[in-house]
N, C-alpha and C. Protein backbone atom coordinates (compact mmCIF):
# COMPACT_ATOMS: atom_id res chain seq x y z
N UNK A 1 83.36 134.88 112.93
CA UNK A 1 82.21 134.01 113.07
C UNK A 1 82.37 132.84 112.11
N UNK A 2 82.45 131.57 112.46
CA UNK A 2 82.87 130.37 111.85
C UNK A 2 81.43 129.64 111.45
N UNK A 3 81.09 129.50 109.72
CA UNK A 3 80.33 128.71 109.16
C UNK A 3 79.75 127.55 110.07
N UNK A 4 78.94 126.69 109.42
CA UNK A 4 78.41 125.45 110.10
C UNK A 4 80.11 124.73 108.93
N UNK A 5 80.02 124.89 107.79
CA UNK A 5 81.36 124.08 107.33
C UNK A 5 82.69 123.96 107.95
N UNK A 6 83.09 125.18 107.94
CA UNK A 6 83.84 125.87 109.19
C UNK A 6 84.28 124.71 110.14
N UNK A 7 83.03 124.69 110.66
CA UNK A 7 83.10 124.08 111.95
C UNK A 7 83.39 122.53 112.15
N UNK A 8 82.60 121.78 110.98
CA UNK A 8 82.77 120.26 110.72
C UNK A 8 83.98 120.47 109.94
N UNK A 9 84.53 120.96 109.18
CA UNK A 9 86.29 121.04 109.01
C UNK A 9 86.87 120.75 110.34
N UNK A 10 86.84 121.90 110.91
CA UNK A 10 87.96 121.80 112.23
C UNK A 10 87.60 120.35 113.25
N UNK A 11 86.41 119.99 113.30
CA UNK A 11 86.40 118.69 113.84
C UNK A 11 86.67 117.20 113.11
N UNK A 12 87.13 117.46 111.36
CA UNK A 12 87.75 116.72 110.50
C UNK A 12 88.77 116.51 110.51
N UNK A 13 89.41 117.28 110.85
CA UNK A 13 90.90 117.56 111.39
C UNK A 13 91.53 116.96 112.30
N UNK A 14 90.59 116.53 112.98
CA UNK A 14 91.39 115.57 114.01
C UNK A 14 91.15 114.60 113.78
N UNK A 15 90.46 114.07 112.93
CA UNK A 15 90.07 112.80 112.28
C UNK A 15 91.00 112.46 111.17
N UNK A 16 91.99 113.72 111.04
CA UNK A 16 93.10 113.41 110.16
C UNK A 16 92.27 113.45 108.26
N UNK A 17 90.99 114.06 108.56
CA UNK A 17 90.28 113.76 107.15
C UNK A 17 89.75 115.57 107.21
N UNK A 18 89.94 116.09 106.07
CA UNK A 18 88.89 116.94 105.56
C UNK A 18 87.47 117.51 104.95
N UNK A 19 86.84 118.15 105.38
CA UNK A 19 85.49 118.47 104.67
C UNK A 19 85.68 119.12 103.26
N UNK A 20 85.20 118.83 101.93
CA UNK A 20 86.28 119.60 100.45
C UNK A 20 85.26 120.90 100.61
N UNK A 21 83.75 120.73 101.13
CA UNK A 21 83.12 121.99 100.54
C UNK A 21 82.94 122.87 101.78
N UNK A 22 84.11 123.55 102.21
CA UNK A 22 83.80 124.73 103.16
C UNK A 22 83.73 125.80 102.65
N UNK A 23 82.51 127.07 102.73
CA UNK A 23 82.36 128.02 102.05
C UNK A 23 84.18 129.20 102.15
N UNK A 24 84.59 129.18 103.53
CA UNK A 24 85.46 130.02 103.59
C UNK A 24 87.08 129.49 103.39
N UNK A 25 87.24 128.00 102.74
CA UNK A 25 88.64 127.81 102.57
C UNK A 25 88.04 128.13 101.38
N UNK A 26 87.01 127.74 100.49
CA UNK A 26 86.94 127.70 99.02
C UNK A 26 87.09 129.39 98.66
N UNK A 27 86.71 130.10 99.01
CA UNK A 27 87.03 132.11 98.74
C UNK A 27 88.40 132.19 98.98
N UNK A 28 89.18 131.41 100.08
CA UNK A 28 91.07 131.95 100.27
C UNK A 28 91.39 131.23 99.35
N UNK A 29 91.20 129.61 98.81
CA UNK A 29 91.62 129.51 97.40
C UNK A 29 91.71 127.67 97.69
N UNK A 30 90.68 127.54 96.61
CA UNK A 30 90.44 126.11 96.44
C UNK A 30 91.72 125.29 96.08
N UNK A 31 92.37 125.48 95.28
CA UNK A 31 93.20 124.70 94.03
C UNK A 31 94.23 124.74 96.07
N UNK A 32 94.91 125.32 96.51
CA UNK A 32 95.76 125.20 97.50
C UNK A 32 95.42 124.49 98.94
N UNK A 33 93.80 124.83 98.87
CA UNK A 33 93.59 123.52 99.58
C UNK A 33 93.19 122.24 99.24
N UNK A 34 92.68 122.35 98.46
CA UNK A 34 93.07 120.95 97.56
C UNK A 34 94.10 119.92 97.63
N UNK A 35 95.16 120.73 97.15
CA UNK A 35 96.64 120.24 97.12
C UNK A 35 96.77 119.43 98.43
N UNK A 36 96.58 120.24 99.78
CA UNK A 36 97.03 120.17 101.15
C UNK A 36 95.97 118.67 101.27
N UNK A 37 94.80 118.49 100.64
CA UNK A 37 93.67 117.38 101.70
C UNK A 37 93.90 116.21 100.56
N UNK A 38 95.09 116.48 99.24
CA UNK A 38 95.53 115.22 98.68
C UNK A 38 96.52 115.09 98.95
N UNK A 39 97.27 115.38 99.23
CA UNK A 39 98.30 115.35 100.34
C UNK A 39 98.13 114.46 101.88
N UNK A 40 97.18 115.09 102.40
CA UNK A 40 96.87 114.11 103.43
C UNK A 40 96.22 112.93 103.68
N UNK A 41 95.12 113.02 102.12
CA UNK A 41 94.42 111.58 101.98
C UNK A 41 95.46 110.96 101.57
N UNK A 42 96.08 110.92 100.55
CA UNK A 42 96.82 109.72 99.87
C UNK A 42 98.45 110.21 100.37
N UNK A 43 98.68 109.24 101.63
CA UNK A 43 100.00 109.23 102.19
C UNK A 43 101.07 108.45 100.86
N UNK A 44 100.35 107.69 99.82
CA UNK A 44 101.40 106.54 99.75
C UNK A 44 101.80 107.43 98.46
N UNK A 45 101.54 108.77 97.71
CA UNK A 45 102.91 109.52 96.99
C UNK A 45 103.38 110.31 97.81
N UNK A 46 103.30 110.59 99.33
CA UNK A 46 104.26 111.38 99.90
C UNK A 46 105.51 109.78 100.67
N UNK A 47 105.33 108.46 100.58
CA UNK A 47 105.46 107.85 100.84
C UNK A 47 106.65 107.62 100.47
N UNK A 48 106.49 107.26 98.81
CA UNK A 48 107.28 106.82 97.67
C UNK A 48 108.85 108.29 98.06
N UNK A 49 108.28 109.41 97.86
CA UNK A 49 109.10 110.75 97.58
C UNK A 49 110.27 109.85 98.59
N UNK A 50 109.35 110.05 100.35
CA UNK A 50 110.60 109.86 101.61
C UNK A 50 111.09 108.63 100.93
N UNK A 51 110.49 107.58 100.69
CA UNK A 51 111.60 106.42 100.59
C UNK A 51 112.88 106.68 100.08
N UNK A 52 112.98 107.44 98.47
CA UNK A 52 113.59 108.07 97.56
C UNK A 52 114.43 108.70 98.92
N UNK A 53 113.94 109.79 99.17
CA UNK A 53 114.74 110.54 100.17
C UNK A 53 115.62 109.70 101.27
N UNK A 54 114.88 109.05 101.77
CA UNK A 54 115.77 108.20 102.91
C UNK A 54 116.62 107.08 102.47
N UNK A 55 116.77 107.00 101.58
CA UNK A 55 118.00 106.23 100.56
C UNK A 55 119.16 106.98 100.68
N UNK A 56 118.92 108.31 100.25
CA UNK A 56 120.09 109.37 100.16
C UNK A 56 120.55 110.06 101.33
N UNK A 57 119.78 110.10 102.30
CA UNK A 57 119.66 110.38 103.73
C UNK A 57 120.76 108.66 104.26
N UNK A 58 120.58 107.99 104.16
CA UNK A 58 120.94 107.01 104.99
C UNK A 58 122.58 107.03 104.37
N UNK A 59 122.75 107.36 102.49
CA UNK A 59 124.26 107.34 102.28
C UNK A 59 125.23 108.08 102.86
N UNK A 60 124.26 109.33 103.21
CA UNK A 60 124.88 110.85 103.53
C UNK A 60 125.33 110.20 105.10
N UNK A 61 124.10 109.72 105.83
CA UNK A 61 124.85 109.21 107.17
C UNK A 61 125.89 107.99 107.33
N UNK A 62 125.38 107.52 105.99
CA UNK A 62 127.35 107.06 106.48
C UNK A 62 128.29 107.31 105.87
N UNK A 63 128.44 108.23 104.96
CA UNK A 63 129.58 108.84 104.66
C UNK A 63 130.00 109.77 105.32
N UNK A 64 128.95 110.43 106.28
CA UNK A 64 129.21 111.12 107.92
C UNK A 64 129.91 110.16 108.49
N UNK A 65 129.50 109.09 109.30
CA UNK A 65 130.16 107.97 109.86
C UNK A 65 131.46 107.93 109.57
N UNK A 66 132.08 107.22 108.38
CA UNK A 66 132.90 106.62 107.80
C UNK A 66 134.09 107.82 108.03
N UNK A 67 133.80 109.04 107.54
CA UNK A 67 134.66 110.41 107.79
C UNK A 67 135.37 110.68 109.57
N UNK A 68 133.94 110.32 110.36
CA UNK A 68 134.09 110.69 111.63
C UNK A 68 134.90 109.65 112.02
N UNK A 69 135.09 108.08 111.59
CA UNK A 69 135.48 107.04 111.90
C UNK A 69 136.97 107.65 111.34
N UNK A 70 137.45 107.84 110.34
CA UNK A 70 138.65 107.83 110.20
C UNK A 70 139.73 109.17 110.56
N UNK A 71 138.44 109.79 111.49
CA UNK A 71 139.35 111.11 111.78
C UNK A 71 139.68 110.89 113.22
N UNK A 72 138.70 110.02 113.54
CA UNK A 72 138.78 109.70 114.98
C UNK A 72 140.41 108.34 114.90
N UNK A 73 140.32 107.76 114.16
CA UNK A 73 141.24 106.29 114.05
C UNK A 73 142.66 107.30 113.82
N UNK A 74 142.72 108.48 112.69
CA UNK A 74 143.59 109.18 112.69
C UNK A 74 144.38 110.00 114.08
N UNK A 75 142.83 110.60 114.90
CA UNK A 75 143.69 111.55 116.43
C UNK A 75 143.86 110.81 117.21
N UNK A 76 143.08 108.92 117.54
CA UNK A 76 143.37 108.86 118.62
C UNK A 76 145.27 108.18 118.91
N UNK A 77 145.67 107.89 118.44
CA UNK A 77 146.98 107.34 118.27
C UNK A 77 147.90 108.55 118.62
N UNK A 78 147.92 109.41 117.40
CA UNK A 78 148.31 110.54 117.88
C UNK A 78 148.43 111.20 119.25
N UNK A 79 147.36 111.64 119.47
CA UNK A 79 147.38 111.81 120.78
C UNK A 79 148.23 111.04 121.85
N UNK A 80 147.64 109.22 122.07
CA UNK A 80 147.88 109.03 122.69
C UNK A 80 149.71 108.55 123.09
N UNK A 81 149.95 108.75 121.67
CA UNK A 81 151.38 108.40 121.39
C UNK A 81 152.09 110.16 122.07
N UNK A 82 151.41 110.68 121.81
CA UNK A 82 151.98 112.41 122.63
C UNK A 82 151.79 112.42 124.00
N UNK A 83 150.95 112.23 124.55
CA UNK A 83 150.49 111.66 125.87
C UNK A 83 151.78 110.98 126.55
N UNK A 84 152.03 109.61 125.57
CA UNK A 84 153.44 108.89 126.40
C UNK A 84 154.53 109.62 126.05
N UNK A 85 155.02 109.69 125.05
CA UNK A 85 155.84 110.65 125.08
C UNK A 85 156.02 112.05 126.21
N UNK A 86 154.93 112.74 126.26
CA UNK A 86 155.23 113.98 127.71
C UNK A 86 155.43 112.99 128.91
N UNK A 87 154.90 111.69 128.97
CA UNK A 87 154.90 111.16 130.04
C UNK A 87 156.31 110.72 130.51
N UNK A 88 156.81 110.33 129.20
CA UNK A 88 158.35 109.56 129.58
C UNK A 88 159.24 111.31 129.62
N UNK A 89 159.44 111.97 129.14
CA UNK A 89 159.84 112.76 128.68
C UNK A 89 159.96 113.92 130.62
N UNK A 90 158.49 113.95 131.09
CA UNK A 90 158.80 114.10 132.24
C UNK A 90 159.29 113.02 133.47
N UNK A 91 158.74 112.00 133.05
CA UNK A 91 159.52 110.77 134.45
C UNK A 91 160.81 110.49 134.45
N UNK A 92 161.37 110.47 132.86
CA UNK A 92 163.24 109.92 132.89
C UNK A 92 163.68 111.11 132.37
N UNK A 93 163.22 112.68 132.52
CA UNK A 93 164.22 113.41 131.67
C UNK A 93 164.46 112.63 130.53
N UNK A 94 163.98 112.61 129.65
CA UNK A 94 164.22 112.20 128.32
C UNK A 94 163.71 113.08 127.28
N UNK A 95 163.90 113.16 126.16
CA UNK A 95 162.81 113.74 124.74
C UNK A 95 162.56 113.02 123.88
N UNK A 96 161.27 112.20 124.25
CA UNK A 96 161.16 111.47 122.98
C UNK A 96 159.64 111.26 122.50
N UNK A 97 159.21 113.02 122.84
CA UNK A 97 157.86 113.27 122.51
C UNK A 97 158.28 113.45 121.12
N UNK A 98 159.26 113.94 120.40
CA UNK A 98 159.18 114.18 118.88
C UNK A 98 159.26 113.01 118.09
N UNK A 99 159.82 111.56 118.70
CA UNK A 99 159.53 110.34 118.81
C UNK A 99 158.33 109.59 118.20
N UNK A 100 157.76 109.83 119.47
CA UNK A 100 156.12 109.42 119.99
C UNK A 100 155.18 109.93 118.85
N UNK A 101 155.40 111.09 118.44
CA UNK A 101 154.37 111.76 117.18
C UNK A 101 154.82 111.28 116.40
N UNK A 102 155.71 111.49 115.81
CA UNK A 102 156.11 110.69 115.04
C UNK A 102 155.39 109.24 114.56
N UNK A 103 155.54 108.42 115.61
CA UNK A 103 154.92 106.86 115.95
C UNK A 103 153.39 107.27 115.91
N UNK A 104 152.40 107.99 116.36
CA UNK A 104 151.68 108.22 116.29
C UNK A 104 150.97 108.62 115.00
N UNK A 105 151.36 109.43 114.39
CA UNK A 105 151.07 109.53 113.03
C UNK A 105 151.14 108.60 111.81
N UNK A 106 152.61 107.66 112.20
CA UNK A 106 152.55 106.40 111.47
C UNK A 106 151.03 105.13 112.04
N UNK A 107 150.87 105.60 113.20
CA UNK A 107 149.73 104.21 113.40
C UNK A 107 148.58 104.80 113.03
N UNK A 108 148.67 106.17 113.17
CA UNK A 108 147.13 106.91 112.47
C UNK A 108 146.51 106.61 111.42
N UNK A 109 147.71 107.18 110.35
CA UNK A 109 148.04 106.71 108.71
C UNK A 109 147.51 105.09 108.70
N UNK A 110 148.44 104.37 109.59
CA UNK A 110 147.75 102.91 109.21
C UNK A 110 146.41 102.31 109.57
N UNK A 111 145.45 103.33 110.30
CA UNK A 111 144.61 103.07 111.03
C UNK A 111 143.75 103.23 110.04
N UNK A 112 143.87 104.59 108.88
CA UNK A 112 143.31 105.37 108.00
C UNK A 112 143.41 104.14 106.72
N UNK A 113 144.55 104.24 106.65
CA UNK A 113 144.27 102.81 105.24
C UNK A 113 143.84 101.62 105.41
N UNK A 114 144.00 101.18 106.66
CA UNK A 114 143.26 99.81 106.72
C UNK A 114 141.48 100.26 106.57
N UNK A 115 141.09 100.94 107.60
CA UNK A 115 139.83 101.39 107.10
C UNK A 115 139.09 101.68 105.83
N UNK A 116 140.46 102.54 105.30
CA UNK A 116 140.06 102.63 103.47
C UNK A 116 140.17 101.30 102.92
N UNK A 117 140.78 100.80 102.86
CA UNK A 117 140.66 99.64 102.28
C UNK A 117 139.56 98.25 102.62
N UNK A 118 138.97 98.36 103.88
CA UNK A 118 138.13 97.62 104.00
C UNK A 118 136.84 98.50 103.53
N UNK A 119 136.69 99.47 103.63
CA UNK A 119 135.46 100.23 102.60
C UNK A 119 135.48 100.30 101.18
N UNK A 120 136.32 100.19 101.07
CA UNK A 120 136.64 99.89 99.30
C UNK A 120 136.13 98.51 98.81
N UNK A 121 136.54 97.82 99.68
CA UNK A 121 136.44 96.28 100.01
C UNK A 121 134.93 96.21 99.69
N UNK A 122 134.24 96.57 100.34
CA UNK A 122 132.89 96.31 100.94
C UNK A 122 131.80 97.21 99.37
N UNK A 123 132.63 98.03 99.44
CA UNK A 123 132.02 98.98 97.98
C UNK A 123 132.33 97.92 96.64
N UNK A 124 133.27 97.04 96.35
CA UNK A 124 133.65 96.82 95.37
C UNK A 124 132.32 95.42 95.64
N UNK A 125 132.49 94.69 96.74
CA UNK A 125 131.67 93.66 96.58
C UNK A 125 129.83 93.97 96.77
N UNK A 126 129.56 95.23 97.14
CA UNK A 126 128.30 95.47 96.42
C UNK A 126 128.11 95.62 95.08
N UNK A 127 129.09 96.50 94.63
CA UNK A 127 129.13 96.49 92.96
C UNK A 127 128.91 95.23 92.49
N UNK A 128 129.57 94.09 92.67
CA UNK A 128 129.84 92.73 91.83
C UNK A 128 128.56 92.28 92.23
N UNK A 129 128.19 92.27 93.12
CA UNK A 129 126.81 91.80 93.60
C UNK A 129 125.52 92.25 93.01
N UNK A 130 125.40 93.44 93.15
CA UNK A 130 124.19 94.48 92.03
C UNK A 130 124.81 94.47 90.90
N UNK A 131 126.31 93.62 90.20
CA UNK A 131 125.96 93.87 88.12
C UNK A 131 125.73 92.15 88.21
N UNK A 132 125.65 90.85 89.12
CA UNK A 132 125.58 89.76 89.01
C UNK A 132 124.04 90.07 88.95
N UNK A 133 123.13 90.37 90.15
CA UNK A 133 121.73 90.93 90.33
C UNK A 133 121.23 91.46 88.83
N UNK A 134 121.90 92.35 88.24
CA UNK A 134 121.48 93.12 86.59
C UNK A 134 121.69 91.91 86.04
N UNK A 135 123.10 91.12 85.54
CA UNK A 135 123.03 90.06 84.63
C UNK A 135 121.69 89.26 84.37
N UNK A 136 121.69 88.60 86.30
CA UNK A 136 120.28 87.17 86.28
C UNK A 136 119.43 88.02 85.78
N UNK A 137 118.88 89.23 86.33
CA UNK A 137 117.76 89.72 85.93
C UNK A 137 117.45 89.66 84.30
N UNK A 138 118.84 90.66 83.80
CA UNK A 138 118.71 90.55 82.37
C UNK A 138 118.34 89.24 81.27
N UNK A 139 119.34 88.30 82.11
CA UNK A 139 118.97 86.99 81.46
C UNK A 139 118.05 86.69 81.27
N UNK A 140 117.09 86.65 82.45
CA UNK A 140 115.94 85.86 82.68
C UNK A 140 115.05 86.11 81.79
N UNK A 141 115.21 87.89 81.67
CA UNK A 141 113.89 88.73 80.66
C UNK A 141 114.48 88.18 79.08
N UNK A 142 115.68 88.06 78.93
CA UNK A 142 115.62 87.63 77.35
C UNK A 142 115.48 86.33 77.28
N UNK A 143 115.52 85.40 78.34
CA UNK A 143 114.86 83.87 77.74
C UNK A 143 113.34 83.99 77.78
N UNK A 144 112.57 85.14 78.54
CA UNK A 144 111.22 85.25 79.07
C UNK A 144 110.52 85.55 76.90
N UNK A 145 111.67 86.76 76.53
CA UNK A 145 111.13 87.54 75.19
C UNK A 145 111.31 86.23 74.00
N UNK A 146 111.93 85.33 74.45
CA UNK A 146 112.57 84.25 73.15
C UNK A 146 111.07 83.66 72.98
């Protein structure tokens, strides 16, 4: 049997707002619902947390990326250098699938360092960029303290 509080709770609820004085959340335990209806009033410290979070979320996805990118730049050569190789290998009687991998693994490898190196690239010129960003900043505040 649900209170008159009870009741204007559950129709608060969809209003995305809570009632604080319901006789029967306050007996299962105030301090925990509490927590839960400041939580839902004030979005902007669960706000701040995700931002924090989705910073580290967004590095993690591209250091997913970047991995998947160079494993992929690594098999596809490979492969497709094995591919021609069985291909010639059955049309002219020839063997020069041990060849072909061969060649394949060298364009993999180069597929892999050029990539590394343009991420390195790109890492080194954020660095120079965010300690130029620290310098002005710094500057500015010690001509601000003079």
């Amino acid at each position: 049997m649900d209170c008159e509080y009870e009741q204007r709770c559950r129709e608060c609820v969809a209003r995305r707002h809570r009632l604080l004085y319901c006789d029967g959340v306050r007996k299962a335990g105030m301090g925990i619902f509490m927590k839960k209806v400041k939580e839902e009033i004030n979005p902007s410290k669960n706000t701040t947390h995700s931002r924090k979070n989705a910073g580290k979320t967004s590095d993690i996805a591209r250091s997913l990326a970047l991995v998947t990118q160079l494993g992929i730049s690594m098999l596809v050569p490979i492969f497709l250098c094995i591919g021609i190789g069985i291909w010639l290998d059955q049309t002219f009687d020839t063997s020069l699938t041990l060849l072909f991998l061969i060649l394949g693994f060298l364009a993999g490898g180069r597929n892999v360092w050029i990539l590394a190196k343009q991420e390195a690239e790109k890492q080194s010129r954020h660095v120079r960029r965010r300690n130029q960003y620290d310098l002005m900043k710094g500057g500015k505040e010690d001509e601000r303290s003079e």
